[in-house]
Protein backbone atom coordinates (compact mmCIF):
# COMPACT_ATOMS: atom_id res chain seq x y z
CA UNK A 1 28.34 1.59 -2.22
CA UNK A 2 25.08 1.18 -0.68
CA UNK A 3 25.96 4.66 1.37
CA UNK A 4 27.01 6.28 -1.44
CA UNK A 5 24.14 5.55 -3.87
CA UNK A 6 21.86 6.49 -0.74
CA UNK A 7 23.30 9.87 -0.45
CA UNK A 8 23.26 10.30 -4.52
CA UNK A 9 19.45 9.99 -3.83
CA UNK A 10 19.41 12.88 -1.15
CA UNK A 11 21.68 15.23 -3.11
CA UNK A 12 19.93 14.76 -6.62
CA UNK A 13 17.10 15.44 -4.85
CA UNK A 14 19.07 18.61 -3.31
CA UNK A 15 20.21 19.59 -6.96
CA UNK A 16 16.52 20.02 -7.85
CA UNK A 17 15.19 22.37 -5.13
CA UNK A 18 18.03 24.93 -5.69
CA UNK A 19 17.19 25.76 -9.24
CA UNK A 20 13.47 26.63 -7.79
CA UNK A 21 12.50 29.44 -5.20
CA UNK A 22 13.15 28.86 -1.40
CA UNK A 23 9.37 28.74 -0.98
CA UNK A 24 8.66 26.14 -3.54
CA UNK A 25 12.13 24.03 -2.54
CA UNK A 26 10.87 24.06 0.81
CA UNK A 27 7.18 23.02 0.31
CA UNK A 28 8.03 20.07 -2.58
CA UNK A 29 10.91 19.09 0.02
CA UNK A 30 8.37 18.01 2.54
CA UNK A 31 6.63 16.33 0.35
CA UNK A 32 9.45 13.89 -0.26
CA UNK A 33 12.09 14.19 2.90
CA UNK A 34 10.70 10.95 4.75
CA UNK A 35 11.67 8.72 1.60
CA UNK A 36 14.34 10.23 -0.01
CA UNK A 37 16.71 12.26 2.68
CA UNK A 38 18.49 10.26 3.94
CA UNK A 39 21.35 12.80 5.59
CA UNK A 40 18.45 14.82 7.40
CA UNK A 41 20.14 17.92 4.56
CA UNK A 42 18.69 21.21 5.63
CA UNK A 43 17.77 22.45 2.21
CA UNK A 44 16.55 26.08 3.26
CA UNK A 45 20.15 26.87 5.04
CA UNK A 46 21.48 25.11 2.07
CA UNK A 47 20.00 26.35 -0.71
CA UNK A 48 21.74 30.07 0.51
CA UNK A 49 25.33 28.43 -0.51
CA UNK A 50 24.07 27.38 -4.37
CA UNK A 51 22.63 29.26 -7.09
CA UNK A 52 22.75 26.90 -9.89
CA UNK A 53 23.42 23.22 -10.16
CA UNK A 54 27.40 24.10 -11.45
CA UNK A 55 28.14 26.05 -8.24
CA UNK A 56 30.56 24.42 -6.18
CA UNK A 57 32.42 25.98 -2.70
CA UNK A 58 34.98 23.52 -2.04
CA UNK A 59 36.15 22.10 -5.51
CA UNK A 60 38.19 23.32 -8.22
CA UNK A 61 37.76 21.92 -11.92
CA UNK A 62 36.23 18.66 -9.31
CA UNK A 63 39.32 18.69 -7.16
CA UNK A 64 39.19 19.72 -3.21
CA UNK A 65 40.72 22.76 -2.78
CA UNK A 66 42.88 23.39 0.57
CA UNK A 67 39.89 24.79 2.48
CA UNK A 68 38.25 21.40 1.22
CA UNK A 69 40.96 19.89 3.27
CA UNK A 70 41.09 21.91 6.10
CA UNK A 71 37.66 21.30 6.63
CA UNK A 72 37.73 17.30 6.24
CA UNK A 73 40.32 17.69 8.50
CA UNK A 74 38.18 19.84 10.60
CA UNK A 75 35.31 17.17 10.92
CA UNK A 76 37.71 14.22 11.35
CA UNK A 77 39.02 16.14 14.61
CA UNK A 78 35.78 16.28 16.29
CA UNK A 79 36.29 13.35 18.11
CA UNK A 80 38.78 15.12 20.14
CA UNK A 81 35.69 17.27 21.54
CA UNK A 82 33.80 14.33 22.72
CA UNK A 83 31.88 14.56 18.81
CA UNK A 84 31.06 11.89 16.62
CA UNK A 85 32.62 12.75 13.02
CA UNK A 86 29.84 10.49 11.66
CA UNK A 87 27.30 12.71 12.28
CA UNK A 88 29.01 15.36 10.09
CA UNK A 89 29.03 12.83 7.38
CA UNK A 90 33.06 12.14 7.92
CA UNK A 91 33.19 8.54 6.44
CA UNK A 92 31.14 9.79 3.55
CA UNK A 93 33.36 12.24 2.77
CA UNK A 94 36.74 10.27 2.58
CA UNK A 95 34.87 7.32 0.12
CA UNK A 96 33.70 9.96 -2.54
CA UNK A 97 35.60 10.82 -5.24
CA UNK A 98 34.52 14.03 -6.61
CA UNK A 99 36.18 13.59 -9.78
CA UNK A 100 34.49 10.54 -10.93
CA UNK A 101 31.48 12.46 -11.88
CA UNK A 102 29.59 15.52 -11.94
CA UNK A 103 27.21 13.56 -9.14
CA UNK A 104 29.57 12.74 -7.02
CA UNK A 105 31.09 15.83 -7.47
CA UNK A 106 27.59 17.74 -6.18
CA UNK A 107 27.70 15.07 -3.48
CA UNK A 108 31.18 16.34 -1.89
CA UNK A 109 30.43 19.43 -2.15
CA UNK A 110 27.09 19.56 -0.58
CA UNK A 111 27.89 16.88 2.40
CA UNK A 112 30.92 18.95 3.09
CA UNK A 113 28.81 22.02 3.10
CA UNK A 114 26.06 20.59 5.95
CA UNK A 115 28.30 18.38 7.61
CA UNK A 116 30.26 21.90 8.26
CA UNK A 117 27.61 23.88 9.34
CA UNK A 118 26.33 21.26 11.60
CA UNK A 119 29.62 20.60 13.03
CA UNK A 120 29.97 24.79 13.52
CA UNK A 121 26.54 25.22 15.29
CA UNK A 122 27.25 21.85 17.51
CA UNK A 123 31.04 23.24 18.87
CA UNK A 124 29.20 27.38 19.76
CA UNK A 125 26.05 26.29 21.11
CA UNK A 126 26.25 22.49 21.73
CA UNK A 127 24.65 19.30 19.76
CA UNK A 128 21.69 18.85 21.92
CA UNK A 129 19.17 21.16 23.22
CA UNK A 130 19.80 21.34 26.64
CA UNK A 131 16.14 21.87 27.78
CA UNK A 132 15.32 18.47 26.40
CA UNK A 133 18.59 16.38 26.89
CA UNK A 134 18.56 17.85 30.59
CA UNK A 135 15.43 19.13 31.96
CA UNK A 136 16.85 20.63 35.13
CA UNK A 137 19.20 22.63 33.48
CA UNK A 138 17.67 26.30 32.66
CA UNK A 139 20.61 28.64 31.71
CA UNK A 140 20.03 29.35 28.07
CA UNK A 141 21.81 28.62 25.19
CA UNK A 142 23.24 30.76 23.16
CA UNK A 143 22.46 32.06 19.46
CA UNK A 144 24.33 31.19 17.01
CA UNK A 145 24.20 31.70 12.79
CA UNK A 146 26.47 29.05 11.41
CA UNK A 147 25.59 30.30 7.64
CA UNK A 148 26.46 33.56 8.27
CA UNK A 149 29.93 32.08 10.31
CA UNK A 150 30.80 29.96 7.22
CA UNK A 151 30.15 32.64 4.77
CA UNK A 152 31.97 34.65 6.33
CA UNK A 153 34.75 32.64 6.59
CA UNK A 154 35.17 31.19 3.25
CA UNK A 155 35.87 35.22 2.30
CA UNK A 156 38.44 35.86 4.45
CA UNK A 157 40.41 32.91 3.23
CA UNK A 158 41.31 31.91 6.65
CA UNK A 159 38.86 29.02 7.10
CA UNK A 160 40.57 26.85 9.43
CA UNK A 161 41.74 29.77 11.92
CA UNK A 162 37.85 30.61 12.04
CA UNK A 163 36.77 27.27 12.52
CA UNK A 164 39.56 26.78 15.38
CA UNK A 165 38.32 30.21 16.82
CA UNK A 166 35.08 28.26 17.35
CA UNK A 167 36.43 25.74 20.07
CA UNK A 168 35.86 27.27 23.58
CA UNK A 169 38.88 28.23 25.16
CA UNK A 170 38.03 28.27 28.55
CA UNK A 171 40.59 26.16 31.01
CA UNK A 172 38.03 24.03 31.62
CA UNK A 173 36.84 22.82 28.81
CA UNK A 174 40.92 22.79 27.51
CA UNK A 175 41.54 19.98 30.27
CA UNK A 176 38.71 18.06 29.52
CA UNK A 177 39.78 17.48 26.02
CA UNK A 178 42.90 16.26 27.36
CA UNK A 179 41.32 14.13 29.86
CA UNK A 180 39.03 12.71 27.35
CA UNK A 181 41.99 11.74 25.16
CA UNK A 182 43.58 10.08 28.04
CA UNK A 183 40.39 8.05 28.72
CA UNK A 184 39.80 6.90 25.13
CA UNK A 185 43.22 5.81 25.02
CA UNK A 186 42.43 3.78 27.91
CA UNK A 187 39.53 2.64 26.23
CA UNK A 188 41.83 1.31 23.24
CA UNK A 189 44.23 -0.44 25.58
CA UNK A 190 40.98 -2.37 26.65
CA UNK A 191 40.03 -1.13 29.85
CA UNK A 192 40.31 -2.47 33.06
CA UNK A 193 38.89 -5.60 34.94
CA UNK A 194 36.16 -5.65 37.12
CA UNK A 195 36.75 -6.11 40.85
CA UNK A 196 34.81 -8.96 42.60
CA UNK A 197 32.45 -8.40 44.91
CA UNK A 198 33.41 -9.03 48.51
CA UNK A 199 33.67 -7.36 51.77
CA UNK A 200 34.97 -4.77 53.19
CA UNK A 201 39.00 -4.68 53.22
CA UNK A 202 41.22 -2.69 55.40
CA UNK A 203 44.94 -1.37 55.73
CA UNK A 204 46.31 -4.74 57.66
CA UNK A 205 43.87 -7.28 56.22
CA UNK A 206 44.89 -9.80 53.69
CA UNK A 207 42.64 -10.64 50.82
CA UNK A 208 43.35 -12.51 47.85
CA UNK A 209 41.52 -9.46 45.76
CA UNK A 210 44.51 -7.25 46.26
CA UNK A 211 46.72 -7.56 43.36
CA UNK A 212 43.36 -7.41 41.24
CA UNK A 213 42.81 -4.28 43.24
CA UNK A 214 46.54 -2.52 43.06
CA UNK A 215 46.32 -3.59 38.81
CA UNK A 216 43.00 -1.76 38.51
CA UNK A 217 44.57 1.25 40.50
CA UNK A 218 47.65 1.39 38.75
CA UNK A 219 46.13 1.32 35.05
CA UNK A 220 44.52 4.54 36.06
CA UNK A 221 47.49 6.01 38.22
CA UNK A 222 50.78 5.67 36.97
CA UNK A 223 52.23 6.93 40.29
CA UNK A 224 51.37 3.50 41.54
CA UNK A 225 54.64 1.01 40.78
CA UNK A 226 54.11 -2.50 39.97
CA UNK A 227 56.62 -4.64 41.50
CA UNK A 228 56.63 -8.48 43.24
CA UNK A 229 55.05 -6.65 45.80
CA UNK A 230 51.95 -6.15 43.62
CA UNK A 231 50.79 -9.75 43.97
CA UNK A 232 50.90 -9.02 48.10
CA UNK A 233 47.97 -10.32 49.73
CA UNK A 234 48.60 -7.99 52.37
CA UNK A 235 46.67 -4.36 52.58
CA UNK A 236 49.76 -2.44 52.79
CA UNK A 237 50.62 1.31 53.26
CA UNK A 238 51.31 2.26 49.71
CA UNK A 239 48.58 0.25 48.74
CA UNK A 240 46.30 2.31 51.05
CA UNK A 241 47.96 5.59 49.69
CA UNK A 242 46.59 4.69 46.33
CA UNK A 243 43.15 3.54 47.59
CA UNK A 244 42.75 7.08 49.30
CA UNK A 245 43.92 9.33 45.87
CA UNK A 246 41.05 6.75 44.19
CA UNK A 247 38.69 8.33 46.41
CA UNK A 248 39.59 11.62 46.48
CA UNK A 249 39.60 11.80 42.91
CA UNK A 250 36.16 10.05 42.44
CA UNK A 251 34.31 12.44 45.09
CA UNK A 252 34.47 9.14 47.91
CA UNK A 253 34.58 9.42 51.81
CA UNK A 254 38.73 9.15 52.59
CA UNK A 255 39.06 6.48 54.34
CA UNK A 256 41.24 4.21 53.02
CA UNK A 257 38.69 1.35 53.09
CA UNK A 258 37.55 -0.70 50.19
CA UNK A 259 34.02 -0.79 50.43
CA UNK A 260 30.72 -1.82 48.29
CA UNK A 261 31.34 2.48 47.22
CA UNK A 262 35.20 2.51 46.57
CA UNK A 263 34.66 -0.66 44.68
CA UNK A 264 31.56 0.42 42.70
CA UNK A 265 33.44 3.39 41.73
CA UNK A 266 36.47 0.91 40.66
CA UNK A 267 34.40 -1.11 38.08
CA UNK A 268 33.32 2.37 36.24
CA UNK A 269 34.61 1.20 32.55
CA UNK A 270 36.77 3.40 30.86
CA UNK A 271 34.10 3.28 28.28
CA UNK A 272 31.47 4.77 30.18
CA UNK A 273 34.31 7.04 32.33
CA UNK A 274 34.54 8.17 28.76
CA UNK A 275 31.16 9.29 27.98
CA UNK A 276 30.97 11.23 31.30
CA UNK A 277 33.79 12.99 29.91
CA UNK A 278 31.49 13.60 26.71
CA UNK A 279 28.65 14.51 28.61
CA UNK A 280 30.63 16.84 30.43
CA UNK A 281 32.11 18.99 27.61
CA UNK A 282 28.53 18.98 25.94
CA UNK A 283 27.55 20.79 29.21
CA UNK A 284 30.62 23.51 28.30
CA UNK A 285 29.09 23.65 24.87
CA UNK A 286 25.88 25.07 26.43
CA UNK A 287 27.77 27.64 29.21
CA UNK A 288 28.03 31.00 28.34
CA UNK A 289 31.85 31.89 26.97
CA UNK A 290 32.21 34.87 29.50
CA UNK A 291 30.81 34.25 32.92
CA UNK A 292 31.15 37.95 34.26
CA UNK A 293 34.04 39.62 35.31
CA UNK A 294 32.55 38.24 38.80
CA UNK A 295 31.00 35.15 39.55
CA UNK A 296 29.65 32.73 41.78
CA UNK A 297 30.18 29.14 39.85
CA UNK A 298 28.11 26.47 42.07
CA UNK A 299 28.76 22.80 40.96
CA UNK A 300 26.09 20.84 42.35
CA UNK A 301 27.50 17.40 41.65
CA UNK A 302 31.10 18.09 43.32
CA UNK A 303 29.31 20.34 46.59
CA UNK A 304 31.71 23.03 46.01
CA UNK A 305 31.15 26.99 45.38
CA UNK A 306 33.71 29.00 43.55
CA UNK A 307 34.02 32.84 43.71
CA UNK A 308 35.89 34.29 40.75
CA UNK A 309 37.19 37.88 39.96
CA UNK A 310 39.01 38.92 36.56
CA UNK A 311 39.72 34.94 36.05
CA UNK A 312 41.22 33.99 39.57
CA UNK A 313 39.59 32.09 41.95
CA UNK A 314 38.62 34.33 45.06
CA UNK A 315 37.21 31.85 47.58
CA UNK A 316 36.48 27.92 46.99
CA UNK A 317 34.31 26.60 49.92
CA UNK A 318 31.92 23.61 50.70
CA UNK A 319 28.37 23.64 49.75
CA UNK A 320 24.89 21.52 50.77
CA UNK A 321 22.11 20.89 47.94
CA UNK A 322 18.96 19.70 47.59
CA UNK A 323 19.05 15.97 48.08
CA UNK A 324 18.06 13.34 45.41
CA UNK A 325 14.08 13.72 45.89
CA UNK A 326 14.59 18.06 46.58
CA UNK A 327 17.04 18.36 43.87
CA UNK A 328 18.56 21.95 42.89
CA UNK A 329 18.25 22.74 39.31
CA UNK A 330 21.24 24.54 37.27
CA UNK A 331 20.17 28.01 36.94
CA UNK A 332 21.83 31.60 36.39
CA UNK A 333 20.66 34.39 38.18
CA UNK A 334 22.10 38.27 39.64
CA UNK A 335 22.71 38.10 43.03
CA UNK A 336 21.13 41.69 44.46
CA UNK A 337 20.61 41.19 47.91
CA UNK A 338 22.66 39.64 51.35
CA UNK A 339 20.42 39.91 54.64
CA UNK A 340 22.23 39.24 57.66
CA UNK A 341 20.54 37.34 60.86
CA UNK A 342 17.62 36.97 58.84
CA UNK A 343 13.98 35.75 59.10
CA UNK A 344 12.87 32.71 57.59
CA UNK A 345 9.67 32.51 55.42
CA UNK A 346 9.17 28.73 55.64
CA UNK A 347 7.76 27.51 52.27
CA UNK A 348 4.22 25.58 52.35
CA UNK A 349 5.56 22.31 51.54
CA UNK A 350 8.18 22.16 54.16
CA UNK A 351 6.08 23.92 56.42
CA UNK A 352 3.59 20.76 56.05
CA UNK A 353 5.89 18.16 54.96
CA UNK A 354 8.97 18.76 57.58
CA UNK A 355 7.60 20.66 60.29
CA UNK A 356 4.18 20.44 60.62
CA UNK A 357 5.20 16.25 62.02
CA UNK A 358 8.19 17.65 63.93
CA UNK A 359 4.92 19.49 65.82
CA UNK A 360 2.89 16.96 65.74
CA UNK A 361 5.73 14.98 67.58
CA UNK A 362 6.48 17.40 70.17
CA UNK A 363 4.43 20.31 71.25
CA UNK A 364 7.52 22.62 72.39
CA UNK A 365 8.96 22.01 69.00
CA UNK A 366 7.92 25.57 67.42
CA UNK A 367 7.89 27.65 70.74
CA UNK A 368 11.96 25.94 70.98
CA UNK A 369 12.73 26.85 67.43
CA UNK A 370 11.58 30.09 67.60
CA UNK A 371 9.14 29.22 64.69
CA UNK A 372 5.81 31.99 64.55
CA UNK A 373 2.74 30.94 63.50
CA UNK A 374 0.62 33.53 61.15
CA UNK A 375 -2.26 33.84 58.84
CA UNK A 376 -3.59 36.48 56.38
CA UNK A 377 -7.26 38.07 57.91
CA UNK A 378 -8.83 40.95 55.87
CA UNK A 379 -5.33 41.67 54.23
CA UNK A 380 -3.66 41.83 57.36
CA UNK A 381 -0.97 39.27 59.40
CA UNK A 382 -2.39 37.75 62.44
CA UNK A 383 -0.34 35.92 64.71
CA UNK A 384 -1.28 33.14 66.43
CA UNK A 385 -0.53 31.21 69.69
CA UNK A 386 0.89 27.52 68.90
CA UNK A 387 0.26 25.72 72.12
CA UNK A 388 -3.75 26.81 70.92
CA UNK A 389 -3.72 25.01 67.78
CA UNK A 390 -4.68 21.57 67.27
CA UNK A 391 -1.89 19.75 64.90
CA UNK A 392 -2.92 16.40 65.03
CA UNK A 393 -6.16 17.90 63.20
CA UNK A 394 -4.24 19.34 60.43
CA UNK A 395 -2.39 17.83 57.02
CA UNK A 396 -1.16 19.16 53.72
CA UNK A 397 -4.29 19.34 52.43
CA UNK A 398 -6.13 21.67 55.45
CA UNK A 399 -2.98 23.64 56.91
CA UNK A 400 -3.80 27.34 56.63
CA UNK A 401 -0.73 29.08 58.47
CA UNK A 402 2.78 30.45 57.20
CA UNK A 403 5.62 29.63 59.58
CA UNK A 404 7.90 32.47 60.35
CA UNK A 405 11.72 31.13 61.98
CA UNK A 406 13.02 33.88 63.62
CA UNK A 407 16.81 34.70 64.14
CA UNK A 408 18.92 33.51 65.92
CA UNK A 409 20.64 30.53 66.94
CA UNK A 410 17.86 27.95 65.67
CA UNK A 411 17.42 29.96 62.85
CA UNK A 412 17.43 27.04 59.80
CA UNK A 413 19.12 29.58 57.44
CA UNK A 414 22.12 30.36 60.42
CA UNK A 415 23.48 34.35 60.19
CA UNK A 416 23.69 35.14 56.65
CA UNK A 417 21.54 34.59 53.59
CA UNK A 418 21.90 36.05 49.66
CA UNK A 419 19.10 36.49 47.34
CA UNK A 420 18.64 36.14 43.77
CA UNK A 421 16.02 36.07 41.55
CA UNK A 422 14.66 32.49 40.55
CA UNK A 423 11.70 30.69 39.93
CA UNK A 424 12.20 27.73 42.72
CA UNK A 425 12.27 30.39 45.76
CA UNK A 426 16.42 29.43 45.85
CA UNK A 427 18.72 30.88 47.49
CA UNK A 428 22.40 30.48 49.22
CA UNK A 429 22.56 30.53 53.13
CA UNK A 430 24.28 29.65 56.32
CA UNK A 431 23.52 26.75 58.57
CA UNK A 432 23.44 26.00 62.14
CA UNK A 433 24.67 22.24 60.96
CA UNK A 434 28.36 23.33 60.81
CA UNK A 435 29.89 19.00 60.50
CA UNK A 436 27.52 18.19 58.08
CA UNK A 437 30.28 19.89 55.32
CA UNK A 438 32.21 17.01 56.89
CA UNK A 439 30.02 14.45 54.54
CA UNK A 440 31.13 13.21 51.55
CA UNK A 441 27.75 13.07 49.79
CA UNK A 442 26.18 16.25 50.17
CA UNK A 443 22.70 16.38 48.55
CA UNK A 444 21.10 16.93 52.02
CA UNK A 445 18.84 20.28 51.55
CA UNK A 446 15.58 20.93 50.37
CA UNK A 447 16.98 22.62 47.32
CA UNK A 448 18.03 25.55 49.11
CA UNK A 449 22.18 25.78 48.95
CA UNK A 450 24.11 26.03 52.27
CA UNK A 451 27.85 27.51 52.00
CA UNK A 452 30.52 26.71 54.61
CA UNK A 453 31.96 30.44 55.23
CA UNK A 454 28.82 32.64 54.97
CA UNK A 455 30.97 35.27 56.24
CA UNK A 456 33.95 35.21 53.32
CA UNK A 457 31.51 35.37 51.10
CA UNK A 458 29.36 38.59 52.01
CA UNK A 459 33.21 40.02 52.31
CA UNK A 460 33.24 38.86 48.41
CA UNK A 461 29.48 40.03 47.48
CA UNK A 462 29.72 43.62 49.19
CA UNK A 463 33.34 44.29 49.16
CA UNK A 464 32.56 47.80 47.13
CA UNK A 465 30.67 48.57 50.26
CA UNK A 466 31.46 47.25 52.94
CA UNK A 467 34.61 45.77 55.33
CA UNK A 468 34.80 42.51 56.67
CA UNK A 469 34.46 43.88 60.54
CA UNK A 470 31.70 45.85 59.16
CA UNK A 471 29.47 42.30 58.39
CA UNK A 472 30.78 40.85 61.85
CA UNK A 473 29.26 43.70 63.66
CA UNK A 474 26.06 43.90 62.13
CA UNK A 475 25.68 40.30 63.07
CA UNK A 476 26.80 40.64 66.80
CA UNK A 477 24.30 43.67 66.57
CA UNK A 478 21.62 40.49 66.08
CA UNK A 479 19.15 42.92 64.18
CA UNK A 480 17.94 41.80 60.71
CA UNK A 481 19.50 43.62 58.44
CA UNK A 482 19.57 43.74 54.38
CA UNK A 483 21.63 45.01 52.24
CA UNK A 484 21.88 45.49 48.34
CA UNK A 485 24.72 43.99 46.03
CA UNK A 486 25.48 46.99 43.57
CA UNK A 487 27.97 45.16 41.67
CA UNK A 488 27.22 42.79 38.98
CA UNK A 489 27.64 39.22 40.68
CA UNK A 490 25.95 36.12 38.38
CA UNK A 491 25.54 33.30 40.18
CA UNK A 492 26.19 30.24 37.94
CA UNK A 493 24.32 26.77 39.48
CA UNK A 494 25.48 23.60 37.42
CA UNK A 495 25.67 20.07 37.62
CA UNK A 496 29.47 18.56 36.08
CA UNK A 497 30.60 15.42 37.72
CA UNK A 498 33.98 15.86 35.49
CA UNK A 499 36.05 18.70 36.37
CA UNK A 500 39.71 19.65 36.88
CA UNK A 501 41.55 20.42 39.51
CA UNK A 502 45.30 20.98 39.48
CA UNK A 503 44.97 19.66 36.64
CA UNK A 504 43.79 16.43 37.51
CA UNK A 505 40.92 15.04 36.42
CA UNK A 506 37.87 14.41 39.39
CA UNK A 507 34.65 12.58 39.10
CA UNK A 508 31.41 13.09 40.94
CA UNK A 509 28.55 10.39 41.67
CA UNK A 510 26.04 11.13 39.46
CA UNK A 511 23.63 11.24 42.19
CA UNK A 512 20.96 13.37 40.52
CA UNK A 513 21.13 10.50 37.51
CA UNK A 514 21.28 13.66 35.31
CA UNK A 515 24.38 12.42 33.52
CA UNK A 516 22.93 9.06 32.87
CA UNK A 517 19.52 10.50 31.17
CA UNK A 518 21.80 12.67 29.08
CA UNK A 519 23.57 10.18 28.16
CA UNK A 520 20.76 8.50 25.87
CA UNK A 521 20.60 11.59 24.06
CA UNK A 522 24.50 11.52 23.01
């Protein structure tokens, strides 16, 4: 009751301001919205759905009609999107009883009205604002005029075909509902145990953790059979099978051991399994719905680089990012440019921060590298001799040279890089540190991204030019060369440590901690 007379409060309040002009509505509103509104109403969107205090959309002589329903039945379903039906005033809803009064009657209608719109805006564009929930994340959100939608909508008489057109449809974002489902459900059953802490156990030991270890396996995997065998003390084969699919599936070195990482990983609760889920459809919510008939979709939190074309998946390779301290935001640029055995411009802070002591250490260090030393004189580059320059005499705050790398087979950025416009100097490149793709964790750059098959993917990004034996002979030529990307190619950086694949669901570390700020928000 104490909900309901609450919200009488907010609507009578509601009922007021939409016999008066916007203008006036909106300035007494202010006046009294701290004390009195309770359901944060937006009055101004709301006050374009009534005309007079008799006006109702969803009610018929005070009885829901069946868009009413569809729509209750609308907001209830939100969970299924990771969505809180709370916040679109679902429990409110199913306690009123619009015929009791003309009150409550104004009540339904108008809570079913904002919960709606709410509830449309949050499934186009996403509940939070992405700039603020995540900070590193600069790919903009999209637009989106939930009072038009709903208008709209309650013409055509097909509400709840509209409001279903609203859910993305993307693959993606399909699975994740489905994997979110299966994780609340685990949720329900009441989760799993925790795993003690102990030491390191591998295939042959025995260790009186095991059966706690093969139950907390086979709640999540039901590939895994429980038999007598399952209270084994014994580290057996099968047992290591599962142990390795846990780690593969939860972005872990393959090893088969059960370390301080694979059981960390283990004694993730399905609860909070469950909100990575959330947090990851949230960041679907805020993706574009077409990506470009070609794209380059870079996950950050997974290290992997997808190349797509008309919907299928082109190339899938390997990537490096900026480690935890040099992290790589999520971005989305055009890709206009490939240079092959190219120069590198070393920026001033790893010019002072990660070369300037490799110098310091070792006087060969740039001649070795093939690393030029310049400055700027009377507009023009001057080159100067590094054996004649003092290091030890120079810091970040006194350093007045640009480092040049040239190419070849030092060259930091390896045979190939590709160029897009950003504001973090970013860009994708080859490396000369081929078994570091070998790693598990890969947040080892300075922000920069390094791809595993440079070479595949210039055959992707200039395939309306060029042929693949054309790019393998302008690198054996050993010139630097550049050439233009005339098709439209977006390159998509994000950070999702949920995704699908074969339609299993795979977790990521959330080694950037950008899951766990968001997280507060939801």
């Amino acid at each position: 009751m104490k909900i309901l007379k609450k919200t009488a409060v907010a609507i009578n309040f509601l009922l007021l301001f939409i016999c008066l002009p916007v203008n006036a509505m909106v300035s007494e509103w202010l006046e009294h919205s701290q004390q009195e509104n309770t359901y944060d109403l937006d009055l101004v969107i709301l006050s374009h759905f009534y005309n007079d205090k008799s006006a109702y959309l969803w009610l018929d002589k005070q009885q829901p009609s069946s868009q009413a329903h569809d729509a209750i039945d609308f907001i209830s379903a939100s969970s299924r999107q990771g969505l809180n039906p709370e916040d679109y005033h679902s429990l409110t809803l199913k306690q009123l009883d619009p015929t009791d009064s003309t009150i409550a009657a104004h009540q339904f209608d108008v809570l079913l009205t904002d919960g709606l719109l709410k509830l449309i805006h949050d499934l186009s564009v996403g509940r939070l604002k992405a700039s603020e929930a995540d900070p590193d994340w600069f790919i903009p959100q999209a637009e989106f005029d939930a009072k038009l939608f709903l208008k709209q909508s309650l013409l055509t008489n097909q509400l709840r075909a509209q409001l279903d057109s609203l859910i993305p449809i993307s693959p993606e974002y399909i699975s994740l509902i489905g994997a979110l489902a299966r994780y609340q459900s685990y949720v329900a059953r009441g989760g799993w145990s925790q795993i003690p802490k102990t030491s390191s156990i591998r295939p042959g030991d025995s260790h009186q953790q095991l059966p706690a270890i093969r139950a907390r396996l086979a709640f999540e995997d039901s590939h895994i059979p429980l038999s007598a065998d399952s209270q084994s003390l014994i580290y057996d084969a099968q047992t290591e099978q599962a142990v390795r699919h846990f780690q593969e599936i939860h972005g872990l070195k393959v090893d088969g051991v059960i370390g301080k990482g694979t059981r960390r990983a283990m004694n993730i609760s399905a609860s909070d399994r469950t909100q990575q889920i959330k947090v990851a459809l949230e960041r679907r919510r805020w993706m574009p719905n077409e990506l470009g008939q070609q794209h380059l979709f870079i996950n950050l939190a997974n290290y992997t680089l997808s190349a797509v074309e008309d919907g299928n998946e082109k190339l899938n390779m390997r990537v490096i990012v900026g480690r935890e301290k040099r992290q790589t935001p999520s971005f989305v640029s055009q890709m206009n440019r490939v240079v092959v055995n190219p120069y590198w411009n070393v920026p001033r802070k790893l010019a002072v921060k990660d070369l300037l002591p490799k110098q310091q250490e070792d006087f060969n260090y740039f001649y070795t590298h093939d690393i030029r030393v310049f400055t700027r004189e009377n507009g023009q580059k001057v080159e100067h001799d590094s054996y004649l320059i003092d290091w030890h005499a120079l810091n970040e705050d006194n350093f007045p040279y640009t480092l040049r790398q040239d190419p070849g087979d030092h060259n930091a950025l390896g045979q190939i890089k590709f160029l897009f416009p950003n504001d973090w100097a970013i860009y994708l490149h080859d490396t000369n540190h081929k078994k570091l793709f070998n790693e598990s964790m890969r947040s080892l750059s300075s922000g920069c991204i390094r791809v595993e098959d440079p070479i595949a993917l210039a055959n992707f990004s200039l395939a309306d030019r060029y042929q693949p034996k054309t790019i393998l002979e302008m690198i054996e030529s050993k010139e630097n060369r550049g050439r233009k990307v005339t098709k439209s190619l977006s390159v998509y950086a994000v950070y999702f440590t949920v995704w699908m694949d074969d339609n299993e669901v795979k977790f990521s570390p959330d080694v950037y901690q950008r899951d766990e700020r968001m997280a507060k928000h939801l």
